[in-house]
C-alpha atoms as a PDB file:
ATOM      1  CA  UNK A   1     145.357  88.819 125.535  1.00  0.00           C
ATOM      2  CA  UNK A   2     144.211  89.480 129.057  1.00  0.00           C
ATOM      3  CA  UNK A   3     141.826  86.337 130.827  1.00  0.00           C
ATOM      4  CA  UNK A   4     138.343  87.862 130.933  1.00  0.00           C
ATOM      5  CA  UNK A   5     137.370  88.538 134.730  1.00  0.00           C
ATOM      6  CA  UNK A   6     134.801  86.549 135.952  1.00  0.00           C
ATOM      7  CA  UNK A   7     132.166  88.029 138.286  1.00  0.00           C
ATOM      8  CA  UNK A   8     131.209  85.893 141.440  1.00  0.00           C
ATOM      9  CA  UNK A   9     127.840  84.857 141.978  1.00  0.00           C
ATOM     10  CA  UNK A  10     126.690  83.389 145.150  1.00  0.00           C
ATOM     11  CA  UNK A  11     123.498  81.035 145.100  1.00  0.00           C
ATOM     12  CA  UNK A  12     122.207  80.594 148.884  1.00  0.00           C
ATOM     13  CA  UNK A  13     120.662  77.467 147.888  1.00  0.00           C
ATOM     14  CA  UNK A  14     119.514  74.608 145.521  1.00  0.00           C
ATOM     15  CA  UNK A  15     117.010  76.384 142.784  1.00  0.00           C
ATOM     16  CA  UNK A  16     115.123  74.998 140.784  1.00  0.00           C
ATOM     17  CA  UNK A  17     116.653  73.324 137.040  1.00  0.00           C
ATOM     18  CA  UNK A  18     115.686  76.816 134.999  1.00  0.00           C
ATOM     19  CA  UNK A  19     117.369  78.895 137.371  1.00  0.00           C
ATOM     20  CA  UNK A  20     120.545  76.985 137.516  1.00  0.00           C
ATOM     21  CA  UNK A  21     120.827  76.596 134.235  1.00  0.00           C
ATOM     22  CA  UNK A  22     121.096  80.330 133.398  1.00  0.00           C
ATOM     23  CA  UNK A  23     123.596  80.467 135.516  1.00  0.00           C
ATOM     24  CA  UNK A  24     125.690  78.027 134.404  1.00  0.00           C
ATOM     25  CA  UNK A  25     125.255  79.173 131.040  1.00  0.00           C
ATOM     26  CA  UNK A  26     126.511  82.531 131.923  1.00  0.00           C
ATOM     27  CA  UNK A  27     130.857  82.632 130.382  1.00  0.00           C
ATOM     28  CA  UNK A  28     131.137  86.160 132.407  1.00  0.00           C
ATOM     29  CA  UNK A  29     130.446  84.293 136.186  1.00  0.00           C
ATOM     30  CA  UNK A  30     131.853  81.931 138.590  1.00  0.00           C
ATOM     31  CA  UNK A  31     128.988  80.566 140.188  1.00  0.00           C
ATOM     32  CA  UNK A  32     129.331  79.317 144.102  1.00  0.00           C
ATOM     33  CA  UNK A  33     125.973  77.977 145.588  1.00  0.00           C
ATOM     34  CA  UNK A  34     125.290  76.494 149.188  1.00  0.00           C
ATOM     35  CA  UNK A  35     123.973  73.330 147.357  1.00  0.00           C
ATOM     36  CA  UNK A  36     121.916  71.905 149.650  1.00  0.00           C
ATOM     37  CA  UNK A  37     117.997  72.186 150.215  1.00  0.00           C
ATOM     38  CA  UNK A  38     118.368  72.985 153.752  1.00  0.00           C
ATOM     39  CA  UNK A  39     118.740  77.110 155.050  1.00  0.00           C
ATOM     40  CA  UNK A  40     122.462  77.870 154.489  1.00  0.00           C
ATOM     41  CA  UNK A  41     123.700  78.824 158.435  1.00  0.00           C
ATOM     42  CA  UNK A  42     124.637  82.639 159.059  1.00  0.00           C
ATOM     43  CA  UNK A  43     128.317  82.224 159.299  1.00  0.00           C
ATOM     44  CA  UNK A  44     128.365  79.976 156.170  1.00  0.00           C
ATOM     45  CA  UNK A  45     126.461  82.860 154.303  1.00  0.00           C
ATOM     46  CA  UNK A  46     128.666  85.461 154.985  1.00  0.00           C
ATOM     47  CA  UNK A  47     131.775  83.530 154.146  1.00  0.00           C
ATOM     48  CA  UNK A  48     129.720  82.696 150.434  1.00  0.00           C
ATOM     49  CA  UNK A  49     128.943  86.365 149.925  1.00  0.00           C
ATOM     50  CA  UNK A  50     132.644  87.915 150.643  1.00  0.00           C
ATOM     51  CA  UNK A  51     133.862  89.471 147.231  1.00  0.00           C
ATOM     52  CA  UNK A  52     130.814  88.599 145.424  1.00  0.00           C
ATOM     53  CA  UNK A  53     129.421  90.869 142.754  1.00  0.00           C
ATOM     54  CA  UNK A  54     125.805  89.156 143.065  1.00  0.00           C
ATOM     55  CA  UNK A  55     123.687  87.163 145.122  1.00  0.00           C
ATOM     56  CA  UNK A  56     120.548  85.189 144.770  1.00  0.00           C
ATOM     57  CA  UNK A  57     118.752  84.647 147.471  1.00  0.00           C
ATOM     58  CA  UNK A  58     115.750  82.904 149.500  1.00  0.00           C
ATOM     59  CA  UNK A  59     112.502  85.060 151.474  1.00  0.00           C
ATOM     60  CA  UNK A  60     114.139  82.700 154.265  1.00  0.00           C
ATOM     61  CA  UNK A  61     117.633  84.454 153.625  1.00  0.00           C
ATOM     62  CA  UNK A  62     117.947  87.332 156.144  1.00  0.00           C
ATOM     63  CA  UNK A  63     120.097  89.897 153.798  1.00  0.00           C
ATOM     64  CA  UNK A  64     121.236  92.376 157.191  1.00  0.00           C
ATOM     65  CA  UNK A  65     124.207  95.009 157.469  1.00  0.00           C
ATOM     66  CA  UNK A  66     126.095  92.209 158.780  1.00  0.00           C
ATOM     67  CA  UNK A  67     125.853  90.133 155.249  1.00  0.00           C
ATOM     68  CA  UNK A  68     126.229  93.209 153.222  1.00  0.00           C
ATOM     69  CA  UNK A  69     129.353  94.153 155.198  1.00  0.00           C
ATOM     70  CA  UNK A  70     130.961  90.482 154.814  1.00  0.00           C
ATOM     71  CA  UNK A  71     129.770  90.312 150.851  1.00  0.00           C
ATOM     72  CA  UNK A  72     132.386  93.826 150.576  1.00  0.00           C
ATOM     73  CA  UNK A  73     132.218  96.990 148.542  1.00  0.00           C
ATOM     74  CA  UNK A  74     132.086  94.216 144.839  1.00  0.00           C
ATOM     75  CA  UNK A  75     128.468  93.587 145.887  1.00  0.00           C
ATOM     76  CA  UNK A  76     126.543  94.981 142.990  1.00  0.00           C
ATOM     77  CA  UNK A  77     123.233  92.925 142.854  1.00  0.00           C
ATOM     78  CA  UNK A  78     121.242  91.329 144.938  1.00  0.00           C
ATOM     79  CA  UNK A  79     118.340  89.153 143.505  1.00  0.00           C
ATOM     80  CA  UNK A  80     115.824  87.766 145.568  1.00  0.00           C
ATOM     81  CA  UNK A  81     113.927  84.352 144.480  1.00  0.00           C
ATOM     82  CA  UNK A  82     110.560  85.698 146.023  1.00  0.00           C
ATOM     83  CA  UNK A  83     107.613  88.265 145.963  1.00  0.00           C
ATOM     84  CA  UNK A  84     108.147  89.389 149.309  1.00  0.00           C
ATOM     85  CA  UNK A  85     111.492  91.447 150.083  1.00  0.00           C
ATOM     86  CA  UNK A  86     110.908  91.832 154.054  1.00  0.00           C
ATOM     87  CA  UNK A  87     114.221  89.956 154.580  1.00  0.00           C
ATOM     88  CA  UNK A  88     116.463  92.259 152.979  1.00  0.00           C
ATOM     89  CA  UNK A  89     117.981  95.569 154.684  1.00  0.00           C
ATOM     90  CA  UNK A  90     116.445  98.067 151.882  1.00  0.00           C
ATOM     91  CA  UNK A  91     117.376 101.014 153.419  1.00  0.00           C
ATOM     92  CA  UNK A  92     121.090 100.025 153.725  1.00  0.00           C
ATOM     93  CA  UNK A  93     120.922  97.685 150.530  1.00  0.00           C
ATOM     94  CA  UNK A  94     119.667 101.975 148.766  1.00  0.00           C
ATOM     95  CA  UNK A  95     123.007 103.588 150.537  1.00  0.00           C
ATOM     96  CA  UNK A  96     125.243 101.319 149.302  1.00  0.00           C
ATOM     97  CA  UNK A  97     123.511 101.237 145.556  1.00  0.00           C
ATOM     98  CA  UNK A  98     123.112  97.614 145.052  1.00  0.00           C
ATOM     99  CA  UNK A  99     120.214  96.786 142.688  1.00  0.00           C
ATOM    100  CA  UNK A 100     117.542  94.298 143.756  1.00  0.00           C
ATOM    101  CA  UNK A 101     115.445  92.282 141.836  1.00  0.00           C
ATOM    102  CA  UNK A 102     112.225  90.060 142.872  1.00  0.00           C
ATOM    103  CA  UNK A 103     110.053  87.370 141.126  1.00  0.00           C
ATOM    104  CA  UNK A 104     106.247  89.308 140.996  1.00  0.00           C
ATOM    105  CA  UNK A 105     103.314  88.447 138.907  1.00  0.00           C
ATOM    106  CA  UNK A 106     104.972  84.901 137.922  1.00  0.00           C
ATOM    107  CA  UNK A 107     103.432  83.131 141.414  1.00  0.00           C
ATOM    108  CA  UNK A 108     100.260  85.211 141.761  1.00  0.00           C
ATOM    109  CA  UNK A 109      98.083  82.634 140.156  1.00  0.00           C
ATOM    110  CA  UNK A 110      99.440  79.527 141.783  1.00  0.00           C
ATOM    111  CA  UNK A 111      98.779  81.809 145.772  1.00  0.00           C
ATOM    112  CA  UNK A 112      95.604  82.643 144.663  1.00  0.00           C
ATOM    113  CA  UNK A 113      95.016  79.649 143.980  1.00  0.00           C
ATOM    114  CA  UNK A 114      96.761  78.068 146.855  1.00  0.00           C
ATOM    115  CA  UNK A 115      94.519  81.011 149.235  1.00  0.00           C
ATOM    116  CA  UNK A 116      91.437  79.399 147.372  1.00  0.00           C
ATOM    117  CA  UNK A 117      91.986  75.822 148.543  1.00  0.00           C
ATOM    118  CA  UNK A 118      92.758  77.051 152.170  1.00  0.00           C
ATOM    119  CA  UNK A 119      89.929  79.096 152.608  1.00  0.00           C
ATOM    120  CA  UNK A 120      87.553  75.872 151.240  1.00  0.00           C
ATOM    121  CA  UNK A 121      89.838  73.569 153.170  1.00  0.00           C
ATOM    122  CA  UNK A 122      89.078  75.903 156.377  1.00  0.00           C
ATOM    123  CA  UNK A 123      85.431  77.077 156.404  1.00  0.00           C
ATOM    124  CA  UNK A 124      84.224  73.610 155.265  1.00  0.00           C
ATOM    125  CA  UNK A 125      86.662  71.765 158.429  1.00  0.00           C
ATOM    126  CA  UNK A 126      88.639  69.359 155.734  1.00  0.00           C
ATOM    127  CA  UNK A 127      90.966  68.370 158.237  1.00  0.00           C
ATOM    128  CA  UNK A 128      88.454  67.272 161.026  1.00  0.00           C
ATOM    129  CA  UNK A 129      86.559  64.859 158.424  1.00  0.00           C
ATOM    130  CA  UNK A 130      89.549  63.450 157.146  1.00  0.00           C
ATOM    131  CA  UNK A 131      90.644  62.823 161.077  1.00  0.00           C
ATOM    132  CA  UNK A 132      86.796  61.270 162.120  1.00  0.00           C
ATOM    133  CA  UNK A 133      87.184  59.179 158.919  1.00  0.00           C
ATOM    134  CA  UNK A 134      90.862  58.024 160.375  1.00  0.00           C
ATOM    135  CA  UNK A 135      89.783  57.866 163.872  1.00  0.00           C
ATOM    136  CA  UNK A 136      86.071  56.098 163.566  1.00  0.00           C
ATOM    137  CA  UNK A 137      84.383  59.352 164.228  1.00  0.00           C
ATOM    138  CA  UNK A 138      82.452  58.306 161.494  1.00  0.00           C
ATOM    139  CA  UNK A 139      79.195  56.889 162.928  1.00  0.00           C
ATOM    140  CA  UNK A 140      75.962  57.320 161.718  1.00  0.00           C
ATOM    141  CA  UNK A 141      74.532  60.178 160.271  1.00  0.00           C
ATOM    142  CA  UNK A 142      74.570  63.428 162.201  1.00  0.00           C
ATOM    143  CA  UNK A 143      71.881  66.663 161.594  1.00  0.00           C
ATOM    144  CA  UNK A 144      74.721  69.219 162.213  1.00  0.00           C
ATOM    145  CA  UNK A 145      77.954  67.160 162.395  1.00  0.00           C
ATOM    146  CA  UNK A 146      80.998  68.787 160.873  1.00  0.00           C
ATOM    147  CA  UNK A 147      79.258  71.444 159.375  1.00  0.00           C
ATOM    148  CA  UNK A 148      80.852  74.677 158.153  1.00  0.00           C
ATOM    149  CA  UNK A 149      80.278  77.880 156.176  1.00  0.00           C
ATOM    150  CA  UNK A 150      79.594  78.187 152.533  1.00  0.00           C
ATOM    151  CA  UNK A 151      80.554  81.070 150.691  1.00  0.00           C
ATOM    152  CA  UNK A 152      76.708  81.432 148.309  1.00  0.00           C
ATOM    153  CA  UNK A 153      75.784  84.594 149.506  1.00  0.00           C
ATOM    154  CA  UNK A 154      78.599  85.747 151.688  1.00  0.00           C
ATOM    155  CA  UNK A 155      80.690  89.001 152.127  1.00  0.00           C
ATOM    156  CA  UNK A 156      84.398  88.511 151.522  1.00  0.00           C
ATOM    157  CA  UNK A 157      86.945  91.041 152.385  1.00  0.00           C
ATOM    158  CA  UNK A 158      90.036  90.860 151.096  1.00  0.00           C
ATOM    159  CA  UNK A 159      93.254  93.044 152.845  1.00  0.00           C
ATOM    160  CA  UNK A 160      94.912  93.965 149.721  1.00  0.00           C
ATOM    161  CA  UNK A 161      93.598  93.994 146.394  1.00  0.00           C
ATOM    162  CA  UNK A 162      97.056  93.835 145.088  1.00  0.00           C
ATOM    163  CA  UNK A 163      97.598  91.271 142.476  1.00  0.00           C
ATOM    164  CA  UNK A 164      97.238  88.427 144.211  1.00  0.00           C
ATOM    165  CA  UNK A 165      94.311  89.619 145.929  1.00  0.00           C
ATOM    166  CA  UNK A 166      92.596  90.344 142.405  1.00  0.00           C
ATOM    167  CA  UNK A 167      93.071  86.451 141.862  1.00  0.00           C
ATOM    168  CA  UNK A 168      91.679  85.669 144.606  1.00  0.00           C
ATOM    169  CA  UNK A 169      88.568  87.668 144.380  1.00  0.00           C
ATOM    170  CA  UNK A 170      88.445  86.180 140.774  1.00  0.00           C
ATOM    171  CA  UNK A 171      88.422  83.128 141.437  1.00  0.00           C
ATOM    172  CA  UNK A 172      85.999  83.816 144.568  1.00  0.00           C
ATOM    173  CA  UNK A 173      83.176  85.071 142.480  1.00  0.00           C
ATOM    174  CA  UNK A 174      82.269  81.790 140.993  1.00  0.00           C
ATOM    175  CA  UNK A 175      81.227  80.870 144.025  1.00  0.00           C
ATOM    176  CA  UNK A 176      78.343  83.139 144.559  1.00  0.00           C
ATOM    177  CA  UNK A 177      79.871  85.637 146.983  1.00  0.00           C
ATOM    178  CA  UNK A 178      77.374  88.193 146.754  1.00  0.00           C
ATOM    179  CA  UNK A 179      79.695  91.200 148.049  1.00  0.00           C
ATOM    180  CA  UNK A 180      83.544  91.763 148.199  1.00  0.00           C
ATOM    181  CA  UNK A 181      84.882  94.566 150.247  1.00  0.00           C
ATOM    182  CA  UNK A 182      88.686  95.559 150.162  1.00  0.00           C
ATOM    183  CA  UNK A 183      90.850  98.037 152.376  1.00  0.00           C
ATOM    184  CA  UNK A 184      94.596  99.022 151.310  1.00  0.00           C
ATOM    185  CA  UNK A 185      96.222 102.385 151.362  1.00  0.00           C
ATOM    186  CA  UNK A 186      94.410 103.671 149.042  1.00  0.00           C
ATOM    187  CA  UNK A 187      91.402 102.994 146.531  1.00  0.00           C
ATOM    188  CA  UNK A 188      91.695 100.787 143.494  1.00  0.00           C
ATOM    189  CA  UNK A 189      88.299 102.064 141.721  1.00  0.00           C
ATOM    190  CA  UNK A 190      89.770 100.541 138.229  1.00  0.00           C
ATOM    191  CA  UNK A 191      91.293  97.011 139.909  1.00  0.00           C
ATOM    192  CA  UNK A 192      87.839  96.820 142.298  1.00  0.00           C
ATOM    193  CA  UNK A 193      85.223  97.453 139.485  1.00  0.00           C
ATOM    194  CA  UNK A 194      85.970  94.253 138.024  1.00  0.00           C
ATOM    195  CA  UNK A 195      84.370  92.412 141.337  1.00  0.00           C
ATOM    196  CA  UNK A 196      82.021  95.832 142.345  1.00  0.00           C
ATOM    197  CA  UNK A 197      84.408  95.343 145.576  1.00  0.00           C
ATOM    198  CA  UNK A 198      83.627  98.456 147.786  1.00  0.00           C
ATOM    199  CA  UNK A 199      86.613 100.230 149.619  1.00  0.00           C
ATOM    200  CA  UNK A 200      86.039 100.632 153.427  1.00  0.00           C
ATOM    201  CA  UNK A 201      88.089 101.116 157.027  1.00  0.00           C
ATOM    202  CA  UNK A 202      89.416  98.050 158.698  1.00  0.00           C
ATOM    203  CA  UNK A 203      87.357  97.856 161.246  1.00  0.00           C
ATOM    204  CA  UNK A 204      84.328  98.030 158.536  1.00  0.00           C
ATOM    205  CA  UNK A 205      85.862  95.117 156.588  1.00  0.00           C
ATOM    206  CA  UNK A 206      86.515  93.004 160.362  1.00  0.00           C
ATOM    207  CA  UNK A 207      82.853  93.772 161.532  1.00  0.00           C
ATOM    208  CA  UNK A 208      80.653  92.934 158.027  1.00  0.00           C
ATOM    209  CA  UNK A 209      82.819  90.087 156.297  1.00  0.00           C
ATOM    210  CA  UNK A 210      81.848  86.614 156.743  1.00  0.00           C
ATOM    211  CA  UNK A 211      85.693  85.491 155.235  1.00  0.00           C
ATOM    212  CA  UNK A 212      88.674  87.567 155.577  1.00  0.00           C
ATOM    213  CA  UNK A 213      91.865  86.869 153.049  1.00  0.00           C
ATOM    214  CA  UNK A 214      94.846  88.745 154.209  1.00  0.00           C
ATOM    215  CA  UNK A 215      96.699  89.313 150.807  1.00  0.00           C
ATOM    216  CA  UNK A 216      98.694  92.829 151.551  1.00  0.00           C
ATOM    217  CA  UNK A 217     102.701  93.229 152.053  1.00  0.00           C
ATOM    218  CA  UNK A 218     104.382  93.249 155.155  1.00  0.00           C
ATOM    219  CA  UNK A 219     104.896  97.059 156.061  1.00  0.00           C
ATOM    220  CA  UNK A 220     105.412  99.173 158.976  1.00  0.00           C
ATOM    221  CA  UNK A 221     101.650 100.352 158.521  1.00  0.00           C
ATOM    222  CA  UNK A 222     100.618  96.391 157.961  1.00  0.00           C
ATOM    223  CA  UNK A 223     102.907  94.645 161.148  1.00  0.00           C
ATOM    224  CA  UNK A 224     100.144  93.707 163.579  1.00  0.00           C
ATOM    225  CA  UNK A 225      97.244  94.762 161.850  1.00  0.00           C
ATOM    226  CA  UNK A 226      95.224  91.618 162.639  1.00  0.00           C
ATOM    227  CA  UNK A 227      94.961  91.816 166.421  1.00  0.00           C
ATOM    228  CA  UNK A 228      93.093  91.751 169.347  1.00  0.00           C
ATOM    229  CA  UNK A 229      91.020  94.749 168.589  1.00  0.00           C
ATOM    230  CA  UNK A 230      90.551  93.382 164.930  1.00  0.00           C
ATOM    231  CA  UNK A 231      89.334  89.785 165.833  1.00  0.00           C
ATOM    232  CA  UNK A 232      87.223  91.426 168.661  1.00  0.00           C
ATOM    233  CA  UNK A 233      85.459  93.153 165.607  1.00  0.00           C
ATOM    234  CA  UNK A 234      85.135  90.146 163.750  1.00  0.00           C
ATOM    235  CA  UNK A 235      81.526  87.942 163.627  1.00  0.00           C
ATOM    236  CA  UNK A 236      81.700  84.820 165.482  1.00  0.00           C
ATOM    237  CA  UNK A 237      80.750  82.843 162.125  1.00  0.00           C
ATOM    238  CA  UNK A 238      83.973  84.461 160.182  1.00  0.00           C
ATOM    239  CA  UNK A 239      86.736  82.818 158.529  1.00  0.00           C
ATOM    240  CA  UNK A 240      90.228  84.186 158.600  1.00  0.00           C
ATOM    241  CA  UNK A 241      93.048  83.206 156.278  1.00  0.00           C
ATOM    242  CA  UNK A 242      96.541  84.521 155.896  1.00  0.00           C
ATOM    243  CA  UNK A 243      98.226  84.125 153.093  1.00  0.00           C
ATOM    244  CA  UNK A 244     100.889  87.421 153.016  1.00  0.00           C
ATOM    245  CA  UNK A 245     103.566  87.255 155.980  1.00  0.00           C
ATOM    246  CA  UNK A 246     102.636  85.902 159.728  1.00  0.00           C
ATOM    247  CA  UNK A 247     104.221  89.822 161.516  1.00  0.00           C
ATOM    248  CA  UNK A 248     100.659  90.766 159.900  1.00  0.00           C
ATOM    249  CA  UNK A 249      98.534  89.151 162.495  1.00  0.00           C
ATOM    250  CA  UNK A 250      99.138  88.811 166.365  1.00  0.00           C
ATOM    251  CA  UNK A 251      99.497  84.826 166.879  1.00  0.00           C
ATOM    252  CA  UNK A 252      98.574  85.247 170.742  1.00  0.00           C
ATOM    253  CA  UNK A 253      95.876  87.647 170.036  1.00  0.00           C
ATOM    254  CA  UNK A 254      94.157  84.976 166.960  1.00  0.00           C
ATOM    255  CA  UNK A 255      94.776  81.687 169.494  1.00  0.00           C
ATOM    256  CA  UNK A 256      93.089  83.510 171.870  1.00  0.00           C
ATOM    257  CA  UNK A 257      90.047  85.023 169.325  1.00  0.00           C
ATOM    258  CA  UNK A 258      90.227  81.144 167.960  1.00  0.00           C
ATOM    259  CA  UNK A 259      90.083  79.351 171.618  1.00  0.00           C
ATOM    260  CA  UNK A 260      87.431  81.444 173.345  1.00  0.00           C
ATOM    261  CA  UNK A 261      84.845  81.003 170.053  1.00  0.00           C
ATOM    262  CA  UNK A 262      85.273  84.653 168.718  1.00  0.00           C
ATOM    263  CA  UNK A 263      85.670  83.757 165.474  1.00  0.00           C
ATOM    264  CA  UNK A 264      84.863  80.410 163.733  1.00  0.00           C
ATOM    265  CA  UNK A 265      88.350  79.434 162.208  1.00  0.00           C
ATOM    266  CA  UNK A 266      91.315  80.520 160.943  1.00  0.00           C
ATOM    267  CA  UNK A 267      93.432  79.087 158.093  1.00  0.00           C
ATOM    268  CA  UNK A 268      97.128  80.325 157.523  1.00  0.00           C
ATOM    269  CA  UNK A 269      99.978  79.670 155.208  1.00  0.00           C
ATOM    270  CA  UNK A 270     102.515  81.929 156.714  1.00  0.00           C
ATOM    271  CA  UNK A 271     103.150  82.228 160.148  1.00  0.00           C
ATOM    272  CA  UNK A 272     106.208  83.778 162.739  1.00  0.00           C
ATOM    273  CA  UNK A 273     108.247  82.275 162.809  1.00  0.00           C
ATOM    274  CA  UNK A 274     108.472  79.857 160.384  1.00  0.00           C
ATOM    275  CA  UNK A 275     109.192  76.773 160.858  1.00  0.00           C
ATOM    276  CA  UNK A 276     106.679  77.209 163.763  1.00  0.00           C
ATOM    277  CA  UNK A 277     107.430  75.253 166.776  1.00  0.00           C
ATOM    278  CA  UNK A 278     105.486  72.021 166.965  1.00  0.00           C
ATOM    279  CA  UNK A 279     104.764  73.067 170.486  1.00  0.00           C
ATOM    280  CA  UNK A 280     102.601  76.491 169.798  1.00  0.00           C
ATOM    281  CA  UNK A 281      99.336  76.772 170.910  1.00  0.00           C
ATOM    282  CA  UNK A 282      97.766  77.473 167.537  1.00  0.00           C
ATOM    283  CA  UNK A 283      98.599  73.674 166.586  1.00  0.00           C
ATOM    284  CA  UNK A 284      96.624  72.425 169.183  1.00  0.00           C
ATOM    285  CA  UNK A 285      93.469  74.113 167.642  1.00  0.00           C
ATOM    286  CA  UNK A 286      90.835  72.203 165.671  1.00  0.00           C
ATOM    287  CA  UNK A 287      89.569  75.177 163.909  1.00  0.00           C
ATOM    288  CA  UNK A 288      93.359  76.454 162.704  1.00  0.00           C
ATOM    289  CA  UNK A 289      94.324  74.820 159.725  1.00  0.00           C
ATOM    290  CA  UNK A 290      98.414  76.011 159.152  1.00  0.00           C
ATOM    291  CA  UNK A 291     100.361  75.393 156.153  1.00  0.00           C
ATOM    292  CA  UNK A 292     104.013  75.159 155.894  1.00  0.00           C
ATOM    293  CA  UNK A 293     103.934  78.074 153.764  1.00  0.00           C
ATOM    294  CA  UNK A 294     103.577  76.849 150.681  1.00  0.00           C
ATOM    295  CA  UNK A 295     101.872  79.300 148.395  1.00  0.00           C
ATOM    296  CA  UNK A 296     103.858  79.071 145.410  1.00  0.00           C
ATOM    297  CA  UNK A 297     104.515  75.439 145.951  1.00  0.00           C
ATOM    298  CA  UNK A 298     103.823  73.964 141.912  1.00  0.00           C
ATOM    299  CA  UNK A 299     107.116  72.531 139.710  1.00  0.00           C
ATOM    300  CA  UNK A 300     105.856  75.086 136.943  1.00  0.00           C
ATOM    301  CA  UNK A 301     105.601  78.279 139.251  1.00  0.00           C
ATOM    302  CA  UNK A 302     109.006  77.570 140.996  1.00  0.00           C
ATOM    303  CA  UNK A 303     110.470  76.724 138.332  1.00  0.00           C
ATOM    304  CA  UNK A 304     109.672  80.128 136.766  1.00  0.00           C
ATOM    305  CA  UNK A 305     110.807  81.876 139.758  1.00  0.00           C
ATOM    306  CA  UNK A 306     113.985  80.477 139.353  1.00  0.00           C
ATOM    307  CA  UNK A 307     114.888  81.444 136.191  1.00  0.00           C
ATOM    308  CA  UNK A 308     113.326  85.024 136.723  1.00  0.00           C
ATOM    309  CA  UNK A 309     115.941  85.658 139.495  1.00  0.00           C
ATOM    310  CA  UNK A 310     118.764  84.375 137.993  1.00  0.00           C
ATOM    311  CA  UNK A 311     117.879  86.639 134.678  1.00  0.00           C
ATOM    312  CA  UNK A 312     117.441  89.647 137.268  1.00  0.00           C
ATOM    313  CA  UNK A 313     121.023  88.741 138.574  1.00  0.00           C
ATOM    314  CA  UNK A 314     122.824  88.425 135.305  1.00  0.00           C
ATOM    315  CA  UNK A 315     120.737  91.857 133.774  1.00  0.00           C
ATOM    316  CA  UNK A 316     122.217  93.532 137.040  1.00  0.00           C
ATOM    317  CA  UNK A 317     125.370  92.756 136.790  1.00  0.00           C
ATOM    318  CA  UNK A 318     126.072  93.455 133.132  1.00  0.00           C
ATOM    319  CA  UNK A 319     124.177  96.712 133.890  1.00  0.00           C
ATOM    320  CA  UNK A 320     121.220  96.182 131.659  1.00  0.00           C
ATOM    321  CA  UNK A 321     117.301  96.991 132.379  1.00  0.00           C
ATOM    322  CA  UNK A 322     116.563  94.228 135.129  1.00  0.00           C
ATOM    323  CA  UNK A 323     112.982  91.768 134.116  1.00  0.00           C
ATOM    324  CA  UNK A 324     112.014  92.534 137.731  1.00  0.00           C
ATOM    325  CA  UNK A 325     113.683  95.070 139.371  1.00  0.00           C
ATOM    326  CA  UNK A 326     112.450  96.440 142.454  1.00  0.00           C
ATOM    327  CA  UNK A 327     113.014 100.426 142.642  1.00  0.00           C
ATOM    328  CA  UNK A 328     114.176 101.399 145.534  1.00  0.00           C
END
């Protein structure tokens, strides 16, 4: 009898229990993973890939013609650990036919909810009062020390209404924001009804909102959209937070909109690049709370993420209907 040929999977990092577990579990793959928390380096990465049938990969895993080209003509399917599939070559990853799946849906809640906290963490300056409390700041009592903005009564525009924008606007209303606006591509009259959010222009959402949630995907159309001409727009009371990719927003063009007073305060949990340097100007900023990009960040959520990629890896390579499979 002829020894069953195992397919090669490479894993470019530690997942979660769930994930690895699948895996292992799978008789018809050999399983190599870079098993390490840490990024696995370029060179390392394309040595892991060469003959493999699948990979798994990281949003922090740049997937370029260079790794397709070391992983060889075997490479079947590529599954990606994340929402977000900016890192990967899509147009070459299409030529060559290799099937990609993602992890949507399963961390919309926990970003929403994570886009929540850092929008109340922001407009209410968290950070500063826990610092005066540290530092002795805290004196007596002050008429209009540390205050912030509230949302009871405010305008919210969300770039986005995807599904993770949705949650956010859900869990918004509670709060007694009396009027959501939303721009995308197009209208979502169904997905908007739900929170009487009213479609308008970019410029229209930067000029009337009093907090701003970026929530789209990273695009060709979306790369730079928050700039200079966008924050210029913007009330001086508003709120920004970022919760999609950092290419959305202009980083010089925000510090500057930030430093000068031309918009209240920003709060972001994705940046570019990421890690960002401990020397950029944005971290010198009071009013710019930054998060290590941790919008998916709970054991459960992860966890789930996990074992949704590896079950998109193992439906690809057996050739069966993927969970999650993004059509490209």
């Amino acid at each position: 009898m002829r020894p069953v040929r195992l397919m090669k999977v490479f894993v470019t990092r530690r997942i979660p229990a769930e994930g690895r577990v699948a895996l292992a579990r799978a008789a018809d793959c050999e399983v190599e993973q870079w098993d390490t928390d840490e990024p696995i380096p370029a060179q390392e990465l394309e040595r892991g890939v060469a003959g493999a049938h699948g990979l798994l990969c990281l949003l922090s895993d740049h997937v370029d013609k260079r790794i397709l080209d070391a992983a060889g003509a075997n490479l079947k399917v590529i599954s990606t650990m994340s929402v977000g599939v900016d890192h990967l070559a899509l147009d070459e990853i299409k030529k060559r036919g290799i099937r990609v799946g993602y992890t949507p849906d399963v961390l919309t809640d926990t970003t929403a909810e994570l886009a929540v906290s850092l929008l109340l963490t922001t407009c209410r300056r968290l950070p500063e009062a826990i610092e005066e409390v540290k530092n002795g700041g805290w004196t007596s009592w002050k008429p209009l020390w540390l205050c912030g903005y509230g949302l009871t009564q405010s305008t919210v525009g969300i770039i986005g209404l995807g599904r993770i924008g949705q949650a956010i606007a859900r869990r918004l209303k509670p709060f007694g924001v009396q009027r959501f606006l939303y721009t995308g591509r197009q209208p979502r009259p169904e997905e908007a009804a739900e929170f009487q959010a009213e479609f308008v222009s970019t410029p229209e959402l930067a000029a009337q909102s009093d907090f701003i949630v970026v929530a789209c995907s990273l695009t060709p159309a979306t790369e730079g959209l928050c700039n200079k001409d966008f924050f210029q727009k913007m009330k001086e009371t508003a709120v920004f937070i970022n919760i999609s990719r950092g290419d959305v927003v202009n980083q010089d063009d925000l510090y500057q909109a930030l430093a000068s007073g031309k918009i209240a305060a920003a709060g972001l949990d994705v940046t570019s690049p990421e890690p960002l340097p401990t020397n950029h100007p944005l971290l010198t900023l009071k009013n710019c709370v930054i998060l290590p990009h941790i919008g998916s960040a709970t054991h459960r959520t992860r966890n789930t993420m996990s074992l949704l990629a590896a079950n998109n890896l193992l439906a690809g390579l057996r050739g069966e209907p993927m969970p999650s499979e993004l059509k490209l």
